[in-house]
Structures are given as C-alpha cells and as structure tokens.
Protein backbone atom coordinates (compact mmCIF):
# COMPACT_ATOMS: atom_id res chain seq x y z
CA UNK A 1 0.00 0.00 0.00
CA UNK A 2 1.45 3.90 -0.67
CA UNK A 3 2.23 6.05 2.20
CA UNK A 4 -0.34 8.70 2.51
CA UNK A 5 1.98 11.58 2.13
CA UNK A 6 0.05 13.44 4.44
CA UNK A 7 1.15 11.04 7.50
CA UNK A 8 4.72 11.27 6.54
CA UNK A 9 7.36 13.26 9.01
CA UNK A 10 9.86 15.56 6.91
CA UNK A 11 12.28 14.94 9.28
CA UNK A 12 12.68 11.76 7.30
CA UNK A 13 14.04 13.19 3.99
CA UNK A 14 16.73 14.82 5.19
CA UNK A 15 20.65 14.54 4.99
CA UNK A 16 23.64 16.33 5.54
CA UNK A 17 24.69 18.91 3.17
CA UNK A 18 28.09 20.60 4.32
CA UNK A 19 28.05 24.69 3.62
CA UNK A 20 30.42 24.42 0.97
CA UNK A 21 28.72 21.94 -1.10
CA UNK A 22 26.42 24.56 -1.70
CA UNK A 23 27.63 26.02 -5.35
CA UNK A 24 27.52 29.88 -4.50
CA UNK A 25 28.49 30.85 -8.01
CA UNK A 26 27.04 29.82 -11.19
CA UNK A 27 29.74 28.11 -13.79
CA UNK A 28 31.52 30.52 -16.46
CA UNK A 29 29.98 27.56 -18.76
CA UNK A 30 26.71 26.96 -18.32
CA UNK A 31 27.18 23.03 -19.70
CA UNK A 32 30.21 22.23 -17.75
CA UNK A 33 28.32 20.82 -15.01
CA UNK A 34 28.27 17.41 -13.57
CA UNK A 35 25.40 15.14 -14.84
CA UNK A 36 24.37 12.65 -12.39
CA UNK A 37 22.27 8.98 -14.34
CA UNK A 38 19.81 7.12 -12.44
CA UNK A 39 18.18 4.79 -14.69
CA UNK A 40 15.92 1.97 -13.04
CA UNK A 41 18.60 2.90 -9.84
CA UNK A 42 21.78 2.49 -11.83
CA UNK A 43 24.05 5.30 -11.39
CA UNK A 44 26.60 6.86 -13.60
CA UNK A 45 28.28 9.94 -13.82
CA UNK A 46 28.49 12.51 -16.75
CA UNK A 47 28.89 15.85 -18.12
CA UNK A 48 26.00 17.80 -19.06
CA UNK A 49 27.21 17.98 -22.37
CA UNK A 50 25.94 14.26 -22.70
CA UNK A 51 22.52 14.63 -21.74
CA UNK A 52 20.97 14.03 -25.22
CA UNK A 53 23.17 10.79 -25.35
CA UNK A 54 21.45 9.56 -22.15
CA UNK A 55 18.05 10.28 -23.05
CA UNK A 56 15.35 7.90 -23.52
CA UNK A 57 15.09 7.25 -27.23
CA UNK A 58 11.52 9.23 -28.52
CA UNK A 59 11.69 11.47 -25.58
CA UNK A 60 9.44 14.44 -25.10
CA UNK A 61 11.22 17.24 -22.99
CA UNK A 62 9.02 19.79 -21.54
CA UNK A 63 10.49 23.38 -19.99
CA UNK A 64 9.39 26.16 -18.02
CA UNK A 65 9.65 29.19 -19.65
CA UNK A 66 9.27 31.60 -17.06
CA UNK A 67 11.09 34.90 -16.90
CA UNK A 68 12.60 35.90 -13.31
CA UNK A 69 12.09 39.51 -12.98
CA UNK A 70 14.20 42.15 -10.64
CA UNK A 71 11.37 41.53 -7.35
CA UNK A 72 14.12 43.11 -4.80
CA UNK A 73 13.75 46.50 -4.48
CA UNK A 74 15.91 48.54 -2.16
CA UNK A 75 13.97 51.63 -1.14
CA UNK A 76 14.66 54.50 1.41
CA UNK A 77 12.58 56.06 4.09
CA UNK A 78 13.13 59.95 3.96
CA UNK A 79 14.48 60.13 6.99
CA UNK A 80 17.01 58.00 5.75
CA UNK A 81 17.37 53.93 6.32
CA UNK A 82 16.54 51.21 3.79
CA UNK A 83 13.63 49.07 3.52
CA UNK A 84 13.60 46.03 0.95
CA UNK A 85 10.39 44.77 -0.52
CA UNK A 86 10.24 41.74 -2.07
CA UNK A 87 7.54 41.61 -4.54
CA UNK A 88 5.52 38.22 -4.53
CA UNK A 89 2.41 38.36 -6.34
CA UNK A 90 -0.01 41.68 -7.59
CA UNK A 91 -3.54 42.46 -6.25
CA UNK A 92 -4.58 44.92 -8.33
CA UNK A 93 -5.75 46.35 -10.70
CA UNK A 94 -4.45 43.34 -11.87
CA UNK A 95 -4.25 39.22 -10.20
CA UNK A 96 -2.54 37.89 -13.46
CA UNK A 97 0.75 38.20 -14.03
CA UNK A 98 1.88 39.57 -17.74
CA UNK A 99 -1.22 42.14 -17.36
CA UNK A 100 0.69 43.65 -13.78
CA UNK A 101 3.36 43.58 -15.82
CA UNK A 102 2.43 45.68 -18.46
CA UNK A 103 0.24 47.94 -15.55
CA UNK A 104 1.45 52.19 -15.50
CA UNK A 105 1.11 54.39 -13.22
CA UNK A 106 0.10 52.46 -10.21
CA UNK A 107 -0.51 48.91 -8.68
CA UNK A 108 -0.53 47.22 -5.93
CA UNK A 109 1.51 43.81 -4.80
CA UNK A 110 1.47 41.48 -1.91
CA UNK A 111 5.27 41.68 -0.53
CA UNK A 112 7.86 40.84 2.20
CA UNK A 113 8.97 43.73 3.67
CA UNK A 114 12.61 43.86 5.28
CA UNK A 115 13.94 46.04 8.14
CA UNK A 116 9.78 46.91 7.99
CA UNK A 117 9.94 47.52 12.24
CA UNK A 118 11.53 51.09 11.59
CA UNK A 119 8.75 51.91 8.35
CA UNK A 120 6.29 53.37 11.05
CA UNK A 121 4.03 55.69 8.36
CA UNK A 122 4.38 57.29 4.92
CA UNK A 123 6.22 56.42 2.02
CA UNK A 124 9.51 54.84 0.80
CA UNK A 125 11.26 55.86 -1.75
CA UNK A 126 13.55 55.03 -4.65
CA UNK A 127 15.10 56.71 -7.59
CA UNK A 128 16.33 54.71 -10.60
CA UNK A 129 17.05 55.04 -14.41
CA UNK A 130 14.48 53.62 -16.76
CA UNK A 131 14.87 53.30 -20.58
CA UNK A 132 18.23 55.62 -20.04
CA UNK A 133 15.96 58.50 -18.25
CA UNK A 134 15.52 59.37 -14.70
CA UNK A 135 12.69 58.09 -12.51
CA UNK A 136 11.03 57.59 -9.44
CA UNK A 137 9.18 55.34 -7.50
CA UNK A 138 7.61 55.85 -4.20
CA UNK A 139 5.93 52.46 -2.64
CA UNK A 140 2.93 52.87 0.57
CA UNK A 141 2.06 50.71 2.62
CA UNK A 142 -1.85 49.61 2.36
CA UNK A 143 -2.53 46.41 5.07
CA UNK A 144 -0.19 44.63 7.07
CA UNK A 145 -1.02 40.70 6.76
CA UNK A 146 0.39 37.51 8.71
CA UNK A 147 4.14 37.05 6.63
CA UNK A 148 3.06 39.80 4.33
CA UNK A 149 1.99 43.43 3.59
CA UNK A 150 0.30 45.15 0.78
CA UNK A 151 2.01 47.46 -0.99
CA UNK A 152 0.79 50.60 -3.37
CA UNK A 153 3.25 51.78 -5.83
CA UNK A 154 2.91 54.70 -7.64
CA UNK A 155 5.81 55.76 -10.35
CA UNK A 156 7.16 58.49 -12.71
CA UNK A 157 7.37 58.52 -15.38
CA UNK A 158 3.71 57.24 -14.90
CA UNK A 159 3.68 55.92 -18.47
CA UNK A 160 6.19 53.38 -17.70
CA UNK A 161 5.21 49.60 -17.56
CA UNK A 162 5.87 48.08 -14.34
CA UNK A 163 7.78 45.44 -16.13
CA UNK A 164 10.26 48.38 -16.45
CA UNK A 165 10.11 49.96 -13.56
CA UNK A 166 11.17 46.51 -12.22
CA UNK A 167 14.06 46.20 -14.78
CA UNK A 168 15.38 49.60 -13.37
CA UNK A 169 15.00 49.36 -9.98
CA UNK A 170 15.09 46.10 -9.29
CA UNK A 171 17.17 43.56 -8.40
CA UNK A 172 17.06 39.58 -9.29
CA UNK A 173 15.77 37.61 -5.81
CA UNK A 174 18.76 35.14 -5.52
CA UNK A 175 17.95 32.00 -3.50
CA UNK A 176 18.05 33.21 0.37
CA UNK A 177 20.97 30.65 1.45
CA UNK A 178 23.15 32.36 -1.84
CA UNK A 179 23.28 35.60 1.26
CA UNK A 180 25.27 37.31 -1.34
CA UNK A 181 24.24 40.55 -3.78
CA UNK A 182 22.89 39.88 -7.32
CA UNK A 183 25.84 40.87 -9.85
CA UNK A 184 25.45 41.50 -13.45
CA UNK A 185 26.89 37.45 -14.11
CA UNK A 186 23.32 36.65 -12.16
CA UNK A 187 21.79 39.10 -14.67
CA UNK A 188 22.25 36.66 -17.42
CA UNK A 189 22.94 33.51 -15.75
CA UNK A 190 19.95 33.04 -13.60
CA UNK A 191 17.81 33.11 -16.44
CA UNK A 192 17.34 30.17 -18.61
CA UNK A 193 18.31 30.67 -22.61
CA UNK A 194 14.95 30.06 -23.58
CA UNK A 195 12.90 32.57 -20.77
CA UNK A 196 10.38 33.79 -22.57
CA UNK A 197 7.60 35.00 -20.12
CA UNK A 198 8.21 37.49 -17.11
CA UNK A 199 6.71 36.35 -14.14
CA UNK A 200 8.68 34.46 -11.32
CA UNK A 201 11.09 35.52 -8.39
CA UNK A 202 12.91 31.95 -8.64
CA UNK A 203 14.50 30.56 -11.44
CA UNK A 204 13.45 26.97 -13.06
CA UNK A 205 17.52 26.08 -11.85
CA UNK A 206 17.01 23.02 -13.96
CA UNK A 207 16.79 24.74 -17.06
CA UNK A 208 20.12 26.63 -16.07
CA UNK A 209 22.51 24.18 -17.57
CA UNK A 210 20.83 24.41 -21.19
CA UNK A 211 23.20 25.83 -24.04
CA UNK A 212 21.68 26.70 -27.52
CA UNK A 213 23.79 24.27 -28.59
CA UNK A 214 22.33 21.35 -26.81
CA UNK A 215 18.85 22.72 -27.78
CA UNK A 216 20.69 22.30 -31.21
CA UNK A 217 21.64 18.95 -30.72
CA UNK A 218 18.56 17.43 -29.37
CA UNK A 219 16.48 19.06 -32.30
CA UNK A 220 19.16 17.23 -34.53
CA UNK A 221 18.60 13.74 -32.56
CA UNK A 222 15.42 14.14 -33.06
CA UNK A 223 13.65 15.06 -29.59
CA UNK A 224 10.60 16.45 -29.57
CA UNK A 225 10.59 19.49 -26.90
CA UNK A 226 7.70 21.52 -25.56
CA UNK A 227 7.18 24.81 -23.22
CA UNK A 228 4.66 25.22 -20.30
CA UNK A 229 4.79 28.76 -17.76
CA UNK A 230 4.95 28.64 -14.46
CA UNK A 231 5.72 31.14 -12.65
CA UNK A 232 7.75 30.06 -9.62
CA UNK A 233 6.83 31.76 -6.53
CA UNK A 234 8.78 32.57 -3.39
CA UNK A 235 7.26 29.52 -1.63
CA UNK A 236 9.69 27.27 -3.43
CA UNK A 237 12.08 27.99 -0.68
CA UNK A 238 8.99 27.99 2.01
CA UNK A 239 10.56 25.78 4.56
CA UNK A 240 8.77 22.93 5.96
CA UNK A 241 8.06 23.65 9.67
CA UNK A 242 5.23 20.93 10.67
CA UNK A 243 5.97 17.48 12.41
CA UNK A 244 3.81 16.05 9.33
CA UNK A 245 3.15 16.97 6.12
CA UNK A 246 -0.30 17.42 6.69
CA UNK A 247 0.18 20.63 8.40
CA UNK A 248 2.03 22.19 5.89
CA UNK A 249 0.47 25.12 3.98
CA UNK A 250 1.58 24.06 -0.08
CA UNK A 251 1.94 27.35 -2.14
CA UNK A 252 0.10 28.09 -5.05
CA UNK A 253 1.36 29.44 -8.32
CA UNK A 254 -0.25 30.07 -11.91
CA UNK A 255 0.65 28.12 -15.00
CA UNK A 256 -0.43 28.62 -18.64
CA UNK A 257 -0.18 25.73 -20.92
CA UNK A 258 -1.51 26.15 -24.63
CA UNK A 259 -3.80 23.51 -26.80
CA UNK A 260 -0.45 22.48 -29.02
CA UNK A 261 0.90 21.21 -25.61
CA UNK A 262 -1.42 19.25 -24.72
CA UNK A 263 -1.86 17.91 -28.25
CA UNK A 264 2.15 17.21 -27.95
CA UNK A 265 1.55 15.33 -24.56
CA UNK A 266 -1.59 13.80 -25.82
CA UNK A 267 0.31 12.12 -28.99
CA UNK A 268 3.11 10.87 -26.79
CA UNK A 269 1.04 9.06 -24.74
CA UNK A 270 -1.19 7.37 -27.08
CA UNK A 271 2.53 6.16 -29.11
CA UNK A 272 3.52 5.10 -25.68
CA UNK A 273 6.90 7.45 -25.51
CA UNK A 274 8.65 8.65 -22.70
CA UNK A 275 8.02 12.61 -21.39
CA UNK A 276 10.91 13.97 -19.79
CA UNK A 277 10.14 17.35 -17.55
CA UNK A 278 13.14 19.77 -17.03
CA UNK A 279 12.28 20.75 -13.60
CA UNK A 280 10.16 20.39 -10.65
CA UNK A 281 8.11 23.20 -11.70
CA UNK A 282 7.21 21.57 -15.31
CA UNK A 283 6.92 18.60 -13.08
CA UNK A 284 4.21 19.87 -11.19
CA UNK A 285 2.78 21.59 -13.89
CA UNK A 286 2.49 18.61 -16.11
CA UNK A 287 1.31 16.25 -13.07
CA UNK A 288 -1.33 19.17 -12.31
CA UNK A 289 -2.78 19.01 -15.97
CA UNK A 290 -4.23 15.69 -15.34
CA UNK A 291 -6.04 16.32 -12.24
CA UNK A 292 -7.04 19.35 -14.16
CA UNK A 293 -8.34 17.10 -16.72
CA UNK A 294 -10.21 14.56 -14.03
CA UNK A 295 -11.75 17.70 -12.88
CA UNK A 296 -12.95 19.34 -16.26
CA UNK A 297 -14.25 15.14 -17.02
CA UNK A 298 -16.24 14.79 -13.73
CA UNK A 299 -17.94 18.22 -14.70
CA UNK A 300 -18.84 16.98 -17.93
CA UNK A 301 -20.27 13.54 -16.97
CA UNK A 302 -22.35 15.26 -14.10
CA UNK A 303 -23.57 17.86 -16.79
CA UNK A 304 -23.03 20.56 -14.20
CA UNK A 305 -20.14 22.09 -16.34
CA UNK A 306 -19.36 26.04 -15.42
CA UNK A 307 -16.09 27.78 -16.74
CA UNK A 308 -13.97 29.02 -13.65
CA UNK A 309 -10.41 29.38 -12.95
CA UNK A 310 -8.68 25.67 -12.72
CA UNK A 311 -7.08 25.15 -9.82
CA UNK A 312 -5.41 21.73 -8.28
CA UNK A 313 -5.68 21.58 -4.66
CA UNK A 314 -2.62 20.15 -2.61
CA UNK A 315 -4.38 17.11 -1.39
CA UNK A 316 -6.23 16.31 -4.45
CA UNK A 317 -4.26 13.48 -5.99
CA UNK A 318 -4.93 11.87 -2.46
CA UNK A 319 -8.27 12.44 -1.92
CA UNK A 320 -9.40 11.38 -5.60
CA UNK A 321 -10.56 7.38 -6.10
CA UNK A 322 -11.20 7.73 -10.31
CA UNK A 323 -8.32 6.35 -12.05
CA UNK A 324 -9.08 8.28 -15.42
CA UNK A 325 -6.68 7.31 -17.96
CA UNK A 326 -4.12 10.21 -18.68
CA UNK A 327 -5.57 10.08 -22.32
CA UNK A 328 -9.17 10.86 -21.51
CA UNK A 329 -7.84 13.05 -19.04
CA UNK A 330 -5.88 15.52 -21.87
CA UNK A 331 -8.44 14.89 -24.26
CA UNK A 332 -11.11 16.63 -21.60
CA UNK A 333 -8.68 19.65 -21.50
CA UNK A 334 -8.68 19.90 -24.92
CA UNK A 335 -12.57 19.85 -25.28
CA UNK A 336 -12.49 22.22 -22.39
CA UNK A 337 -10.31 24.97 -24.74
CA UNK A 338 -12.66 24.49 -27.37
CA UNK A 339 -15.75 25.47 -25.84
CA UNK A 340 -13.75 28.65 -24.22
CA UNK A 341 -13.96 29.45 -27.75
CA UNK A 342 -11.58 32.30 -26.87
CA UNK A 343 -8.21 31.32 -26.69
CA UNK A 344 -5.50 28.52 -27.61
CA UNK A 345 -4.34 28.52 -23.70
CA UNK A 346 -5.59 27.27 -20.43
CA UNK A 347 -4.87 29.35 -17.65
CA UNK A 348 -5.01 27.34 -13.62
CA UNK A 349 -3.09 27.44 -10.56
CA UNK A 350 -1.85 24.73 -8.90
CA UNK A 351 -1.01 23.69 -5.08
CA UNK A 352 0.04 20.57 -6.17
CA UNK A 353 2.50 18.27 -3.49
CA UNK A 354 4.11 15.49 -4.96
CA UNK A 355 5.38 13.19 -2.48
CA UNK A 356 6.20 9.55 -1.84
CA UNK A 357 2.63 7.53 -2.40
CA UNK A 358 1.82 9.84 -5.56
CA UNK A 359 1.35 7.94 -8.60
CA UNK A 360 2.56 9.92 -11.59
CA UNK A 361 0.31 9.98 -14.76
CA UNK A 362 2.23 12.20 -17.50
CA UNK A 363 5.94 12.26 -16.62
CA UNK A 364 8.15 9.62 -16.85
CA UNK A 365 11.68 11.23 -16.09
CA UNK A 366 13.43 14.25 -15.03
CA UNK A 367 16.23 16.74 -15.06
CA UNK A 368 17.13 18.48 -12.09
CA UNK A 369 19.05 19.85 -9.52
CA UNK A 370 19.67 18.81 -6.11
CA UNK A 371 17.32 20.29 -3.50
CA UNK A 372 17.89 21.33 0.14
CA UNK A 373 17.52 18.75 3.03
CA UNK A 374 13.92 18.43 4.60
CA UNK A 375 12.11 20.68 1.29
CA UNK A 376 8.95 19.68 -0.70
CA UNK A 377 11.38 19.05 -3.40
CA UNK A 378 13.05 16.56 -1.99
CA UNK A 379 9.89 14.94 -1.18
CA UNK A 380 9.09 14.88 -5.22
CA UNK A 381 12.57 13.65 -6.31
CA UNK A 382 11.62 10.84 -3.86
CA UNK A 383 8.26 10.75 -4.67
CA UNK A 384 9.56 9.83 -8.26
CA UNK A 385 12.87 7.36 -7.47
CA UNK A 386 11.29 6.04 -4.72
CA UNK A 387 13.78 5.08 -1.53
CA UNK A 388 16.84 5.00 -3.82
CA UNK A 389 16.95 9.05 -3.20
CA UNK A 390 19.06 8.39 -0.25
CA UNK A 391 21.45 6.53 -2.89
CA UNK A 392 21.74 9.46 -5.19
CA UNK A 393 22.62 12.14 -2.87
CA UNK A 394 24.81 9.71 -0.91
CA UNK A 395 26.56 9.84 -4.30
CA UNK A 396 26.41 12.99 -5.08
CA UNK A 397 27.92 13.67 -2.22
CA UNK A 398 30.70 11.75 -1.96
CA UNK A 399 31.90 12.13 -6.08
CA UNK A 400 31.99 16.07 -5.36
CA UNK A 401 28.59 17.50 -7.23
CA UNK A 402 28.10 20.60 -6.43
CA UNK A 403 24.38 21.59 -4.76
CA UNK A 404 21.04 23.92 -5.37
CA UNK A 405 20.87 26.48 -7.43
CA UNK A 406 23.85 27.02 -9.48
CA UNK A 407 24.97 23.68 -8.92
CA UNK A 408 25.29 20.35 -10.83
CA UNK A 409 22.42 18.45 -12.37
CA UNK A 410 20.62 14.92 -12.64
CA UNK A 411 18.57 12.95 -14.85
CA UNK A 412 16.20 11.00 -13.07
CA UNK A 413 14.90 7.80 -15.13
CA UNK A 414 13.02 5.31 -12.41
C-alpha cells in the first residue's frame, strides 16, 4: 500500500549537506556541469554535455519558460534607512501576471517587507534610471497581513510599464541561502536561454545548464521538446516547519499551458513514448494538468459544467478514487479549450505536493538539480525514485557535485 503523504514526518528526507557543497556561483559555462544517471537505480556519472546521449530514445522534454524579474527592491525612508520589498504576487488592478506587468502608473503587490519595524508611516522611496531616463518610484504601505503586507506603488514617469520599472529598480531575488548581492553574471545567468515570459522571483535552476547548442543537438537527434509557464513563486524555498506533512500550507502558483501542448503530450502518450520534464516546476505543472483534466471530465459527466479558474488543490491526488486514464484526461482539457472558444491557452493554478505515495500519470523522467535537506522538493525527487533518493545524494555527495541552485544536475529515469 502507498504512504499517505500526508502522515509522513519531513524529518525523514533529510541529509547532511556541508556549507560548501552549496555552489555559491554559477559556472563561467553553463554546460560544464556534472550530470548525475539514475536509470531503473543504476548510477553513472556525466557531463552535461551528454545529456541528449542519455536520453530515452523518442523522448518528449518539456520546460518552463518563465522569466525571473528584478522583485528586490531597495527603497529609502526619507528620513534615511533602507527598507527592501520583495515583490511576490499583484492584487490589483491586476491578479494575473503579464497584465501587472504591463500595468502604469500604479498597482498594488502582496510583498515581504525587510527592516519593515523602523517603516512606522508614509512612504519609501527610490530613484532609478528607466529606458536611459531618470525616474522615481515611491511604494505605501496599504494592510499589514500575517508574513506579508500590501504594498501601493505609484511611479514616474507614470507611463512606464511596471515590467520596467522593475528592470530599473530592481534587483534579481537570488535564492536566500546564496546571502550574497545579485551581480550582473546573475543578470544573465539566472535566467534560462529560452525565458520567454516574465513572471517568477525563482528561477526553473534546472533549465540553467541548457546551451543553444544542446537545444541544437537534441532538435538534430530528433527530440521532440515543448514549453509550459509557471511562474515560480517565493514559496519554493517555504521551509517545511510541521511534524507532518499534513500541516504544511503548499503554495500556489499560476501556469499557462496552450492547446499544441497538450496535443504534444496527448500524442506521446497514445505512441507510448517517454516525457521527460526539465524541472520540478514543469513537473508539477504537467502532473497538475491531469487532475485538471479529471476535474474538467467529472464536470462533464455530471452535466453541471461552469467555466472558472482551474485550480489543483494540494491534497487532491490523495483524496481522488477515479483512475481516469491520462488520455481521456488531456483529451477533456482539450474539449475544455474548445468550448472557451476564446483562446488557444488554459490558464489554472496549482497547489500541487508530490510526495512519496503519488502515482505519476504524464511524466516519466526528469532533469534536475539537487534540493535542500527536509524541502517539498526533496519529497518529489523521492516521490519519483522512490527510496533510492538516499542513494543518489549519498553519491552525489561523496563524487563532489556541487548543490542547489547554481549547482550540478541529474537525470532521473526510475
């Protein structure tokens, strides 16, 4: 019988991971790093530069194309003193993402707020260069909440997106245990070559190691490849604080997948070939499209169908007794778009916690990094190898890979 993941103790899934195995620099080459192989719990070690020789032959491989945008800002009370605000997610006028992004004049985000205690009353301030030309931006704060406050920013030039004003003012949100500044290297190497969408405040680090070259190479090979956004939240370095996973508080975070997707996924399945997700975030994207599609089915067999924001809930895989075929399951998705009638792309949000005792329906393998001790990624790298995780860190370890972010990767073939 599984687990049920909600019974299991972090405290379990953890090892020890020495300071300086923690890579706090990314590579001057972005595929020199290590490449660890697990396949069916044989491991081997290899450069990166190899991946598309250790591939599954037919292989699907599906990235994130998120954009990591400049969330830090460093602002100034008049009086003098700084106060950072990280933003996290807009409120308004605006929820979505690209929209906010494109806002002027004025929003308003949900952020953390650092060195907030001394930020009594009125505004903070910051002055930057946008587009070559001098601006301003002055940030209030609205609502305190539990972890969070609201934040009103107003700019000048008011015409400005606040895409820009981010790019100006902003710096990149580096992974908290990095406790370093972000330099112009981070700039261009904690981005992935193929970013395409601006939205998160933590990379896709899986995607790091990608070269054009090796996107060359695996077009020339033959792989099929394929792009979902999700745009990774600050959560994904929420530690785990409960005795059991049931009392931990999963964060959400939006995806957008389009109707070629899921026609890709669709046609891999029904041939039977292997889908390979770069990343814990396409992971969980992927995994969340077919409880997606259970969802959208149930609606249309109960004939009580109403169009609504998707969303997967973080118990839902555990809590659900249909086993829908993951054909049926895309295939609902797809009748889904059509009857939107109004776009190629489904927009959801997913909670999502893969853990040991979830069964996975669309992916079959992975590339990625290696995650902190005692983190919900940890939990999905062992939801996926099973008990063998122990193995591959304990290997990892002791042949010198480097950890986390900027460090060496794996490719994950149970």
């Amino acid at each position: 019988m599984n687990p049920d993941p909600r019974q299991l103790s972090i405290h379990d899934f953890t090892y020890d991971l020495p300071a300086e195995r923690i890579a706090p620099e990314p590579l001057p080459d972005r595929a020199a790093s290590r490449l660890l192989v697990s396949r069916h719990g044989a491991i081997t070690d290899k450069s990166f530069r190899e991946l598309p020789a250790e591939l599954p032959a037919g292989a699907l491989l599906i990235f994130n194309d998120t954009r990591v945008v400049r969330a830090r800002l460093l602002t100034r009370r008049p009086s003098g003193g700084q106060v950072e605000l990280f933003c996290l997610e807009p409120v308004a006028p605006h929820r979505a993402i690209e929209p906010a992004m494109q806002q002027t004049g004025e929003c308003v985000w949900k952020c953390l707020v650092g060195n907030g205690k001394r930020w009594k009353s009125g505004p903070v301030l910051l002055d930057f260069k946008a587009q070559g030309q001098p601006a301003t931006l002055t940030a209030e704060r609205l609502e305190q909440g539990e972890g969070f406050s609201l934040i009103r920013f107003r700019w000048e030039p008011a015409a400005l997106p606040f895409a820009e004003v981010l790019r100006g003012a902003g710096h990149l949100p580096l992974p908290p245990y990095l406790n370093r500044a972000d330099t112009d290297v981070d700039a261009v190497r904690y981005q992935t070559v193929y970013a395409a969408h601006e939205g998160a405040v933590a990379a896709p680090t899986a995607g790091l190691h990608f070269t054009p070259e090796i996107l060359t190479e695996l077009a020339d090979k033959g792989f099929q490849t394929g792009h979902v956004t999700l745009h990774v939240g600050a959560g994904t370095f929420q530690p785990v604080k409960a005795d059991q996973m049931a009392g931990h508080a999963m964060h959400g975070e939006p995806f957008v997948v389009t109707a070629a997707l899921l026609r890709q996924l669709l046609a891999q399945h029904r041939a039977g070939q292997p889908i390979i997700a770069v990343g814990t975030t396409s992971l969980r994207t992927l995994e969340s499209l077919y409880w997606l599609g259970v969802y959208v089915l149930h609606q249309f067999e109960e004939d009580t169908f109403h169009f609504e924001l998707l969303h997967v809930a973080q118990w839902q895989p555990y809590e659900t007794t249909a086993d829908v075929p993951t054909t049926e399951a895309l295939e609902a998705l797809l009748r889904y778009l059509e009857l939107l009638a109004t776009d190629d792309e489904l927009h959801a949000t997913t909670q999502l916690l893969i853990a040991p005792g979830y069964h996975f329906r669309v992916v079959t393998g992975l590339v990625t990094n290696f995650h902190q001790p005692e983190s919900t990624l940890l939990l999905l790298v062992a939801a996926l190898v099973g008990p063998g995780w122990r193995g591959i860190y304990e290997h990892a370890l002791a042949r010198g890979y480097r950890f986390l972010s900027y460090g060496d990767s794996s490719l994950l073939l149970p």
